[in-house]
PDB file of N, CA and C in Angstrom:
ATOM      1  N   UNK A   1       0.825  -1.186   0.000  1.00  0.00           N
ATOM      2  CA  UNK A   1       0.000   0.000   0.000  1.00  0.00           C
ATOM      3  C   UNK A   1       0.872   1.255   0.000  1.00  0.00           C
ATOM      4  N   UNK A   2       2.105   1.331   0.691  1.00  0.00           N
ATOM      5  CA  UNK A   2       3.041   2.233   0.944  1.00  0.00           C
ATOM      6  C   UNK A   2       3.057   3.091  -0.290  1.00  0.00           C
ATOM      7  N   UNK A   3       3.383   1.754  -1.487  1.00  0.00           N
ATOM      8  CA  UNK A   3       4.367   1.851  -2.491  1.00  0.00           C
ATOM      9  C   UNK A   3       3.825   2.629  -3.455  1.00  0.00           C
ATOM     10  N   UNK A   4       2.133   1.895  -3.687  1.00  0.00           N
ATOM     11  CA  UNK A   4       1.289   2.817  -4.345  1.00  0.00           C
ATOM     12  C   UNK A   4       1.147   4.246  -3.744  1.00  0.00           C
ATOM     13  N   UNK A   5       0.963   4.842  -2.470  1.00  0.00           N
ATOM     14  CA  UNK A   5       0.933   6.374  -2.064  1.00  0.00           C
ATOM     15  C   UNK A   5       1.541   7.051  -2.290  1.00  0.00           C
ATOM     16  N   UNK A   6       3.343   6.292  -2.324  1.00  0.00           N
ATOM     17  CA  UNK A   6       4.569   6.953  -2.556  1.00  0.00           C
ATOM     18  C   UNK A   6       4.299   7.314  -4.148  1.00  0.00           C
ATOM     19  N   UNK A   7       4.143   6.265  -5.186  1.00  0.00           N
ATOM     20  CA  UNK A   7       3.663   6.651  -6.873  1.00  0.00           C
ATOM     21  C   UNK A   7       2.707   7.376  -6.631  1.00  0.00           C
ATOM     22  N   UNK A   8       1.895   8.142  -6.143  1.00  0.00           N
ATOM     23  CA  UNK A   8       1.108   8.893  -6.314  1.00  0.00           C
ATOM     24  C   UNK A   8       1.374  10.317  -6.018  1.00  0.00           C
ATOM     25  N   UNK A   9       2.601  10.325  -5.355  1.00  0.00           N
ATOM     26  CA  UNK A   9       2.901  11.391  -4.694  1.00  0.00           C
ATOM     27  C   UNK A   9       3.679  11.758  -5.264  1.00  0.00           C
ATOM     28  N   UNK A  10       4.525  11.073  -6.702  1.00  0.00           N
ATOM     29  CA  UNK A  10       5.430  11.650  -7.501  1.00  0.00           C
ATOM     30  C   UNK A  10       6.611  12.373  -7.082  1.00  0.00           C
ATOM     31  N   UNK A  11       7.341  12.029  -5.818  1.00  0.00           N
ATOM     32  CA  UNK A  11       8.331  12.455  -5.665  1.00  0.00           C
ATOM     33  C   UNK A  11       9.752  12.488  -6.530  1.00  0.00           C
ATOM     34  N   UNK A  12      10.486  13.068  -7.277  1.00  0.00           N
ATOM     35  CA  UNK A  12      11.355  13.430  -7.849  1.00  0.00           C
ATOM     36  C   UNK A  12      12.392  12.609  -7.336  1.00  0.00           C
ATOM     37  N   UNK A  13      13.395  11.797  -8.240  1.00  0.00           N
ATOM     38  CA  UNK A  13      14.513  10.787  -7.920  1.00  0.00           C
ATOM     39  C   UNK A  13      15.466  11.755  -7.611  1.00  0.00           C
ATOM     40  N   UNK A  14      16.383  11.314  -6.659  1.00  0.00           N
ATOM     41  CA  UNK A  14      17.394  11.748  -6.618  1.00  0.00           C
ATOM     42  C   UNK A  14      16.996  13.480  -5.913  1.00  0.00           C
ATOM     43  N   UNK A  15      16.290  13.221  -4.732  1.00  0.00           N
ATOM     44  CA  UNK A  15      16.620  14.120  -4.227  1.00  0.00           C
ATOM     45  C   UNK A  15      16.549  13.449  -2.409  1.00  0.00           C
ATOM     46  N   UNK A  16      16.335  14.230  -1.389  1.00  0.00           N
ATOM     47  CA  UNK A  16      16.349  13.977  -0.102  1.00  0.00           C
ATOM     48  C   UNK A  16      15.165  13.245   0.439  1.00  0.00           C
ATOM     49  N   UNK A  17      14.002  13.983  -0.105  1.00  0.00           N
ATOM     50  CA  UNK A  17      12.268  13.933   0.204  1.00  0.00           C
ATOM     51  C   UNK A  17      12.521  11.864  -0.248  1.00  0.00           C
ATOM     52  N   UNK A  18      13.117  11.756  -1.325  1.00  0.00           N
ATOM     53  CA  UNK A  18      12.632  10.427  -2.182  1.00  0.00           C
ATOM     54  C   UNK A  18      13.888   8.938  -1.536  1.00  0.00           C
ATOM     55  N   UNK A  19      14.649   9.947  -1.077  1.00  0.00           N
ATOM     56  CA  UNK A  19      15.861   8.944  -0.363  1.00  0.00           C
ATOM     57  C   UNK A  19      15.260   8.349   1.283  1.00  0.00           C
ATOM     58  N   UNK A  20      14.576   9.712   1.827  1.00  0.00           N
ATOM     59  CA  UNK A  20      13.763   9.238   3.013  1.00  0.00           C
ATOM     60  C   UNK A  20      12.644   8.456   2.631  1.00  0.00           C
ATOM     61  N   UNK A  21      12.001   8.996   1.772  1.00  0.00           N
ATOM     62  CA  UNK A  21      10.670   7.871   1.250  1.00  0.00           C
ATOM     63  C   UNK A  21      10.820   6.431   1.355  1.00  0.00           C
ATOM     64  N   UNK A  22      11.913   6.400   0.495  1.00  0.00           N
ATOM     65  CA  UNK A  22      12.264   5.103   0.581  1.00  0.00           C
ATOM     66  C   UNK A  22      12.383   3.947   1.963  1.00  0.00           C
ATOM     67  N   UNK A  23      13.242   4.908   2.423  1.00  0.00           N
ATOM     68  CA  UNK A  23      13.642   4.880   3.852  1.00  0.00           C
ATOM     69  C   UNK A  23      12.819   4.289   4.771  1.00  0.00           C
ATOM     70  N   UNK A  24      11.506   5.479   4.672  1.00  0.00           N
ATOM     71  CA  UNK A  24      10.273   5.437   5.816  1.00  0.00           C
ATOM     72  C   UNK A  24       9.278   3.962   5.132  1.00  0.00           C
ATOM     73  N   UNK A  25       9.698   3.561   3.954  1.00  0.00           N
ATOM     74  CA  UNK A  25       8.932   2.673   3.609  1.00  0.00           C
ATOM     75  C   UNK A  25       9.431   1.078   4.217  1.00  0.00           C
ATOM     76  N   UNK A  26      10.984   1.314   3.719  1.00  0.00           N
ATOM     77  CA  UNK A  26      11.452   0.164   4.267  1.00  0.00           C
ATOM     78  C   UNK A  26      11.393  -0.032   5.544  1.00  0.00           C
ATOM     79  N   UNK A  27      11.670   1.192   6.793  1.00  0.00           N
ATOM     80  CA  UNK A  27      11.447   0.898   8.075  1.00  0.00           C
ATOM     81  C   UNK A  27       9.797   0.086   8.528  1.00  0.00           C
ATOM     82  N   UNK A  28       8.949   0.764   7.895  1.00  0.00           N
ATOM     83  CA  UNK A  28       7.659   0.616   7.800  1.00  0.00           C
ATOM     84  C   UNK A  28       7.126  -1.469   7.669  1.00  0.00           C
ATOM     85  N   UNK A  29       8.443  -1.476   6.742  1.00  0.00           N
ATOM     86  CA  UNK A  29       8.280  -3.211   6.351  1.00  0.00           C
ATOM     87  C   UNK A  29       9.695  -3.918   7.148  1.00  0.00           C
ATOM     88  N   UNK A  30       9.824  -3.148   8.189  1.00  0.00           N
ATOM     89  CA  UNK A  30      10.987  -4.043   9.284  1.00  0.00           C
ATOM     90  C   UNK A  30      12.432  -4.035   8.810  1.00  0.00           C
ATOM     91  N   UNK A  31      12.711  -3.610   7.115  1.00  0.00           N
ATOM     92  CA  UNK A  31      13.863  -3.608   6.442  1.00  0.00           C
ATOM     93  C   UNK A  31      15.228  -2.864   6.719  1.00  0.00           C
ATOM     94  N   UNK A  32      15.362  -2.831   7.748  1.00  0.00           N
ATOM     95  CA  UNK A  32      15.886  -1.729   8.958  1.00  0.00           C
ATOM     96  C   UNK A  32      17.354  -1.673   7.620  1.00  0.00           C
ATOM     97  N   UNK A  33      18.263  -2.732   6.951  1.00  0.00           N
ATOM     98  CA  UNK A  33      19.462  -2.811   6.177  1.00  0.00           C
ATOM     99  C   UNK A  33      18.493  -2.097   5.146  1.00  0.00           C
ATOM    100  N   UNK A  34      17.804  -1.568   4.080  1.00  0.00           N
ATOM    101  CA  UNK A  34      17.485  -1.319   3.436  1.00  0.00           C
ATOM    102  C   UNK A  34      17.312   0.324   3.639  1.00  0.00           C
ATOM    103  N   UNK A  35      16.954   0.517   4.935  1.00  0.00           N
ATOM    104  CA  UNK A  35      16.550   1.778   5.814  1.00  0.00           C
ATOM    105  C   UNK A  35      17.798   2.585   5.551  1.00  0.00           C
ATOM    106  N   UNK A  36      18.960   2.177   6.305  1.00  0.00           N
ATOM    107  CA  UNK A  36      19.846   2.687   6.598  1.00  0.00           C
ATOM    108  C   UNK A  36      20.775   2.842   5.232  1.00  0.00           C
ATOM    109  N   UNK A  37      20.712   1.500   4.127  1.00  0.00           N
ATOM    110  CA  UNK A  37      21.114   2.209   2.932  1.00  0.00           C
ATOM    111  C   UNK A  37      20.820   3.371   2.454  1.00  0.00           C
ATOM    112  N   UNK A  38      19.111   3.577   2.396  1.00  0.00           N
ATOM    113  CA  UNK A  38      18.915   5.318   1.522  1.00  0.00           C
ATOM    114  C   UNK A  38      19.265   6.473   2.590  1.00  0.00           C
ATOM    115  N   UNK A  39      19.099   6.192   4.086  1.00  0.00           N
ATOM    116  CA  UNK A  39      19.781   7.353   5.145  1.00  0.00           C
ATOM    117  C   UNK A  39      21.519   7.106   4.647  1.00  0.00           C
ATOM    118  N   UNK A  40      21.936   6.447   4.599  1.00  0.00           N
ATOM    119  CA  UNK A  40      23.225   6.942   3.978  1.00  0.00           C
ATOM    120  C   UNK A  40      23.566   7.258   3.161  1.00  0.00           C
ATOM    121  N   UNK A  41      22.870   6.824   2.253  1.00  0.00           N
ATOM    122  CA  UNK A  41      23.171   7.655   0.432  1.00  0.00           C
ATOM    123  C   UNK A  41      22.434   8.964   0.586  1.00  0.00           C
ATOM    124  N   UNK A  42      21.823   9.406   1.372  1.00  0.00           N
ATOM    125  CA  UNK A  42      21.149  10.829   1.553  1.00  0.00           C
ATOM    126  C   UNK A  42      22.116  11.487   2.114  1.00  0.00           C
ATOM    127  N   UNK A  43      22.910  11.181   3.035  1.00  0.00           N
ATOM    128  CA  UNK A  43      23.486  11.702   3.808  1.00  0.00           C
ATOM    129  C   UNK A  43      25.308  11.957   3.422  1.00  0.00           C
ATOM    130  N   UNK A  44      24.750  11.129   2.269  1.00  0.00           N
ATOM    131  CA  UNK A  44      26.445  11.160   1.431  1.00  0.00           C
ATOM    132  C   UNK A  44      26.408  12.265   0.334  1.00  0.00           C
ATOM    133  N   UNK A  45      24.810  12.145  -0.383  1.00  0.00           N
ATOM    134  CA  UNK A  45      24.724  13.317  -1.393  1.00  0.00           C
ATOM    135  C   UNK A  45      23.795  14.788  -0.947  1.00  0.00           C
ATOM    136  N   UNK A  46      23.750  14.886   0.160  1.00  0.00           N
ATOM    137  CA  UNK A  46      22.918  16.174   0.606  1.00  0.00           C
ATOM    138  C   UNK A  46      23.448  16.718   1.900  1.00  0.00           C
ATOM    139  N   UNK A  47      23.110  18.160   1.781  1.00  0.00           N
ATOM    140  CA  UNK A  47      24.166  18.995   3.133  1.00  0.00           C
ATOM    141  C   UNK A  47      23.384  18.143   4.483  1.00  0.00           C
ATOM    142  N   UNK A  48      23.539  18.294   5.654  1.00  0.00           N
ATOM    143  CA  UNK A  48      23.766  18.499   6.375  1.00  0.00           C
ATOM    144  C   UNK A  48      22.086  19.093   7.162  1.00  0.00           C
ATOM    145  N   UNK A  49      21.928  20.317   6.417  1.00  0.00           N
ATOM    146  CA  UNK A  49      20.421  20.602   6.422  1.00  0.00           C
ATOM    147  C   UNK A  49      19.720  20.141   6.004  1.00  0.00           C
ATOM    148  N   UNK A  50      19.697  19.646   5.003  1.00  0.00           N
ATOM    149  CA  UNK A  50      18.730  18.841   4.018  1.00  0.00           C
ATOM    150  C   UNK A  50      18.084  17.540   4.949  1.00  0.00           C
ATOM    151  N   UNK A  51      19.092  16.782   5.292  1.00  0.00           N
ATOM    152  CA  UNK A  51      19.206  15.875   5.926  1.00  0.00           C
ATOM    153  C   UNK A  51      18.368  15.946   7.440  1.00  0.00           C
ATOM    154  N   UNK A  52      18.469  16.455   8.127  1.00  0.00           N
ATOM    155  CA  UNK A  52      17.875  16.870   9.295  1.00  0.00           C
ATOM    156  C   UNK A  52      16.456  17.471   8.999  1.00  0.00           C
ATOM    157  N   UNK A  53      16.459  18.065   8.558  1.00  0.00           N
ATOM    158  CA  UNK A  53      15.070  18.268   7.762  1.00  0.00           C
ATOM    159  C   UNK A  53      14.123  16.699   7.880  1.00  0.00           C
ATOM    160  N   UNK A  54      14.522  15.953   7.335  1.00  0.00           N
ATOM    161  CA  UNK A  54      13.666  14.834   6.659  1.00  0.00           C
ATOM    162  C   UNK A  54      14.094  13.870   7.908  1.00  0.00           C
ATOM    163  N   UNK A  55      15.329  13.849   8.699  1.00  0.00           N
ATOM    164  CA  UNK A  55      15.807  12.929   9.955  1.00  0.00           C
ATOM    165  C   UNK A  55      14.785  13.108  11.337  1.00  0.00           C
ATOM    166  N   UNK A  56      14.697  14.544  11.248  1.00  0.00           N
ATOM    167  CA  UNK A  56      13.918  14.836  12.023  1.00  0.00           C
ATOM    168  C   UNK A  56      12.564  14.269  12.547  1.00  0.00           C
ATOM    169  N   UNK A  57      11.551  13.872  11.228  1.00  0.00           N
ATOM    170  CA  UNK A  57      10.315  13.656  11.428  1.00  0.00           C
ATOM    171  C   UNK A  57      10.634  12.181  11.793  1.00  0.00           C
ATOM    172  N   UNK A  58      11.723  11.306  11.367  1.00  0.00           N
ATOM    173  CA  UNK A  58      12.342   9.656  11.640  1.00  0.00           C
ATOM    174  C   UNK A  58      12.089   9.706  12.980  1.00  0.00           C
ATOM    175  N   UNK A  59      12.818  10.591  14.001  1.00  0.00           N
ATOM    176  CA  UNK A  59      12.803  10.554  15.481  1.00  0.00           C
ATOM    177  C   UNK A  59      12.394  10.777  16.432  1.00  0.00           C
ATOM    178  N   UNK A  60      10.800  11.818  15.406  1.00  0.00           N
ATOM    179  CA  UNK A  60       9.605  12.035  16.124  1.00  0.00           C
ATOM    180  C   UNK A  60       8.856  11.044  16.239  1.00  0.00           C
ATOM    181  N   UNK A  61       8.672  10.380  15.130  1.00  0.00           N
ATOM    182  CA  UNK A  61       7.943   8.674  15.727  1.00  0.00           C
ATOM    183  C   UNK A  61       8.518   7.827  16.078  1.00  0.00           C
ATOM    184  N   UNK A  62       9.812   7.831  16.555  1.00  0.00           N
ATOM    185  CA  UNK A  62      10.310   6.957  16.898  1.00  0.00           C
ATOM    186  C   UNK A  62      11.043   5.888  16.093  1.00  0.00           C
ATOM    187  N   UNK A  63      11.118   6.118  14.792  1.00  0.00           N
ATOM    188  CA  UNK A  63      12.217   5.123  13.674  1.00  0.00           C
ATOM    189  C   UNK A  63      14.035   5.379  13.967  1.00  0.00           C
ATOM    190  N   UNK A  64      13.969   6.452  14.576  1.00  0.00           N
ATOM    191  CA  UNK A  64      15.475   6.767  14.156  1.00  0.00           C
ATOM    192  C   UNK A  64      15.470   7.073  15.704  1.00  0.00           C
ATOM    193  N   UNK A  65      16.993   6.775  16.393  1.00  0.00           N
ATOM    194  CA  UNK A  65      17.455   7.307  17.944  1.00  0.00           C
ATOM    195  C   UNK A  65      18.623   8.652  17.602  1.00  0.00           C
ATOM    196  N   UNK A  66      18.423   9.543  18.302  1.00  0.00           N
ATOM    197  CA  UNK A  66      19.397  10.749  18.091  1.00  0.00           C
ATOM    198  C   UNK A  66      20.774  10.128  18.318  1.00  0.00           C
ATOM    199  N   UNK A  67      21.681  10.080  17.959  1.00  0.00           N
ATOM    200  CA  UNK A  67      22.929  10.382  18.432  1.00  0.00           C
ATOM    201  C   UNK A  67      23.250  10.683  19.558  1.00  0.00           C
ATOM    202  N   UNK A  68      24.247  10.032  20.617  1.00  0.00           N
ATOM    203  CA  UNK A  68      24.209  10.819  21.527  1.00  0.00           C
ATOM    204  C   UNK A  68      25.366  11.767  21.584  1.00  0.00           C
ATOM    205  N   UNK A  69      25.120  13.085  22.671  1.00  0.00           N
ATOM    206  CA  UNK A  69      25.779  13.926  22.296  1.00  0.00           C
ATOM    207  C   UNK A  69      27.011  14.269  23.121  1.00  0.00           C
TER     208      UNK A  69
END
């Protein structure tokens, strides 16, 4: 069901929004190695801001643990 919402929503390849998509889909289906592939290829091709942006909403529900500091 994910997969179809995500095609509907036409997100653009190759940007941050579509690297988390991915992301939030695979976490969504337990794929936690799949997860952490597109958070790292996001995080390899986008600043810093970009990234936190879209990390952010991960650790409001609880998919992603902050770093500690």
């Amino acid at each position: 069901m994910a997969d179809s919402i995500l095609a509907d929503m036409r997100i653009p390849d190759g940007t941050p929004a579509s690297y988390y998509a991915d992301a939030a889909i695979a976490l969504h289906n337990k794929d936690t190695e799949k997860a952490n592939f597109c958070i790292a290829a996001a995080e390899k091709n986008f600043s810093p801001q970009s990234n936190k942006l879209f990390a952010e909403s991960f650790y409001e529900i609880g998919w992603l643990k902050r770093a500690a500091r």
